[in-house]
C-alpha atoms as a PDB file:
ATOM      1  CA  UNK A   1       3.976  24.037  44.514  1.00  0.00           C
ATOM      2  CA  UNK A   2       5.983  22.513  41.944  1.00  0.00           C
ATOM      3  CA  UNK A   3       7.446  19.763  44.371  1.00  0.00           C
ATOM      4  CA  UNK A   4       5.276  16.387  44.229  1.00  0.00           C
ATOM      5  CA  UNK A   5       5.031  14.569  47.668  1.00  0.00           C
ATOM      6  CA  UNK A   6       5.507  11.601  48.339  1.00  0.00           C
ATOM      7  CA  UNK A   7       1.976   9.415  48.419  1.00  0.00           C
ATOM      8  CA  UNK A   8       1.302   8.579  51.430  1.00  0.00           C
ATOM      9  CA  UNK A   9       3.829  10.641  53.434  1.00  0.00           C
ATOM     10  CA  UNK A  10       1.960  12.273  56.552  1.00  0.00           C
ATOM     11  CA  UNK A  11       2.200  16.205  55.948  1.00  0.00           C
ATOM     12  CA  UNK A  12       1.902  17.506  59.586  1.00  0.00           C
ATOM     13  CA  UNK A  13       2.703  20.875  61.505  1.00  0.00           C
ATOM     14  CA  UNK A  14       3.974  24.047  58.960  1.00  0.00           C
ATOM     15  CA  UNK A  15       4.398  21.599  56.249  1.00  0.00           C
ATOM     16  CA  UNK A  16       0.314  21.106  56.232  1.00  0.00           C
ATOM     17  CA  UNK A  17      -0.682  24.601  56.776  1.00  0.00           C
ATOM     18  CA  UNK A  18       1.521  26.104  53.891  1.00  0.00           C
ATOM     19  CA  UNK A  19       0.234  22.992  51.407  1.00  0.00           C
ATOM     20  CA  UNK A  20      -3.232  23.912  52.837  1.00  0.00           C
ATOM     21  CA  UNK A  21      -3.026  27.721  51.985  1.00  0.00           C
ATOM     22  CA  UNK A  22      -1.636  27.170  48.470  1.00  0.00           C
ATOM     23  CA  UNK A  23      -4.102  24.480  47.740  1.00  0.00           C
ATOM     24  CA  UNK A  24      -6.901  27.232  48.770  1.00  0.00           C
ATOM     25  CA  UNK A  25      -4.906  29.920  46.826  1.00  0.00           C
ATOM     26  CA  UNK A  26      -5.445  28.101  43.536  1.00  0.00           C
ATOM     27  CA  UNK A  27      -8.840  26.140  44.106  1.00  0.00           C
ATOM     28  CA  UNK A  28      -9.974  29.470  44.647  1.00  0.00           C
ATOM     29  CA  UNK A  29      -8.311  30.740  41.591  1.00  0.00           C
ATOM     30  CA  UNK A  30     -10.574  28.552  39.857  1.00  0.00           C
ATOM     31  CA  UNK A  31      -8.646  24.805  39.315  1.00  0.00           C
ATOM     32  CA  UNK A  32     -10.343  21.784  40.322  1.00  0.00           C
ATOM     33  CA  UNK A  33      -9.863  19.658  42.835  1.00  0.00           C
ATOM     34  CA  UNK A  34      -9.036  16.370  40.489  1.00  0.00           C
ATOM     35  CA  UNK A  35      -6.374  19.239  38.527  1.00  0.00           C
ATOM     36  CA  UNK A  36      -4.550  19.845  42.342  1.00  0.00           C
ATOM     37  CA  UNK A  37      -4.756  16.158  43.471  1.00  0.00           C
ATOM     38  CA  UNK A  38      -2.263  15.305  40.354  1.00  0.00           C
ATOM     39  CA  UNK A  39      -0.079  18.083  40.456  1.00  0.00           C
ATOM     40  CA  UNK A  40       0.579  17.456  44.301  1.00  0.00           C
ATOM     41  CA  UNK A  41       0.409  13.302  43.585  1.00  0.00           C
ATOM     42  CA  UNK A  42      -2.047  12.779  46.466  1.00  0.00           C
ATOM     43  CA  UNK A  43      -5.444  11.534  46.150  1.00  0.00           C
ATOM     44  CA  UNK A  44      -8.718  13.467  45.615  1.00  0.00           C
ATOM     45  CA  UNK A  45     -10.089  12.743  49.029  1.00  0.00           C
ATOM     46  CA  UNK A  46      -6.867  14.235  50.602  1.00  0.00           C
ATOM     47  CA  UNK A  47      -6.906  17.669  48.885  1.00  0.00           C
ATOM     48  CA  UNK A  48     -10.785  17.479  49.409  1.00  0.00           C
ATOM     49  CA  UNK A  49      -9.869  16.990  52.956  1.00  0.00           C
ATOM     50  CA  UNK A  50      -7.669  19.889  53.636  1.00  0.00           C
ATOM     51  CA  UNK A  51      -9.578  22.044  51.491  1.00  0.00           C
ATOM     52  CA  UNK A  52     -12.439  21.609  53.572  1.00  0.00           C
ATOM     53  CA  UNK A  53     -10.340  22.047  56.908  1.00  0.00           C
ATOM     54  CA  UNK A  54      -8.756  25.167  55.648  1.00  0.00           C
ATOM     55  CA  UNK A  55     -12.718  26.673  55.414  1.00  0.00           C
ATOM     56  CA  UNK A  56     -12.841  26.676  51.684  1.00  0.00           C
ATOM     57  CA  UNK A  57     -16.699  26.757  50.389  1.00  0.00           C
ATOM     58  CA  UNK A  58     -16.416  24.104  47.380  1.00  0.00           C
ATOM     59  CA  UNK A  59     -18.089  24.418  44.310  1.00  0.00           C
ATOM     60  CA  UNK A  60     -21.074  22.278  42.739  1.00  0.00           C
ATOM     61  CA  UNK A  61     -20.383  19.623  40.311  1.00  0.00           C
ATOM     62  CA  UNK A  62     -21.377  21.732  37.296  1.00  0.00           C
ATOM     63  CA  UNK A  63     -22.487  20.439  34.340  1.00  0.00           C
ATOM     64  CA  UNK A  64     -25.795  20.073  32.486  1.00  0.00           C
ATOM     65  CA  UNK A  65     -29.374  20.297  35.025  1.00  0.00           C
ATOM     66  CA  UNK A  66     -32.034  18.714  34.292  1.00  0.00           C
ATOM     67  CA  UNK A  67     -34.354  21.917  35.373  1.00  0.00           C
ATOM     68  CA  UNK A  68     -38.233  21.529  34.734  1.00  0.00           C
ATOM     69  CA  UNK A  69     -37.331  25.401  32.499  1.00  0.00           C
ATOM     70  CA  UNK A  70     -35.259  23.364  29.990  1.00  0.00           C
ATOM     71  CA  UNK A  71     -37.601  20.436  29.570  1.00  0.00           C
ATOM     72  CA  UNK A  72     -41.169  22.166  29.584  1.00  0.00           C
ATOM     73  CA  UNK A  73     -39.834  24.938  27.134  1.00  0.00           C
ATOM     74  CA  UNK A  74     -38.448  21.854  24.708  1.00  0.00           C
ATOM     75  CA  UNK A  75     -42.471  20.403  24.508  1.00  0.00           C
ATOM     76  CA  UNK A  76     -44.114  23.489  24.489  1.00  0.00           C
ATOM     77  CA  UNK A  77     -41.903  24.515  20.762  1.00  0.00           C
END
């Protein structure tokens, strides 16, 4: 998907299920969300949306937890 759209254009019809299947192809490939809405040029709600609407299960945030393992084992050293 090397073409950009235009912001705010409506994708409809074929268009919208061939953008939705690639966006699923490579979210599942492992990029993010934020990484897909700015090589399409349309906003992280909107490939949030159709990832969601093509059945895509979306991944947690990630990051650092603040588990009761980590913290107990820190006091107990």
């Amino acid at each position: 998907m090397a073409e950009t759209l235009k912001k705010g254009s409506r994708v409809t019809g074929a268009a919208r299920e061939k953008l939705a299947a690639d966006l699923k192809k490579k979210y599942d490939s492992g990029a993010s969300i934020r990484a897909l809405a700015e090589e399409t040029g349309r906003s992280y709600g909107f490939v949030h949306r159709m990832l969601s609407e093509s059945g895509v299960i979306l991944r947690g945030r990630g990051g650092a937890t603040r588990g009761k393992n980590k913290a107990t084992a820190g006091a107990n050293s």
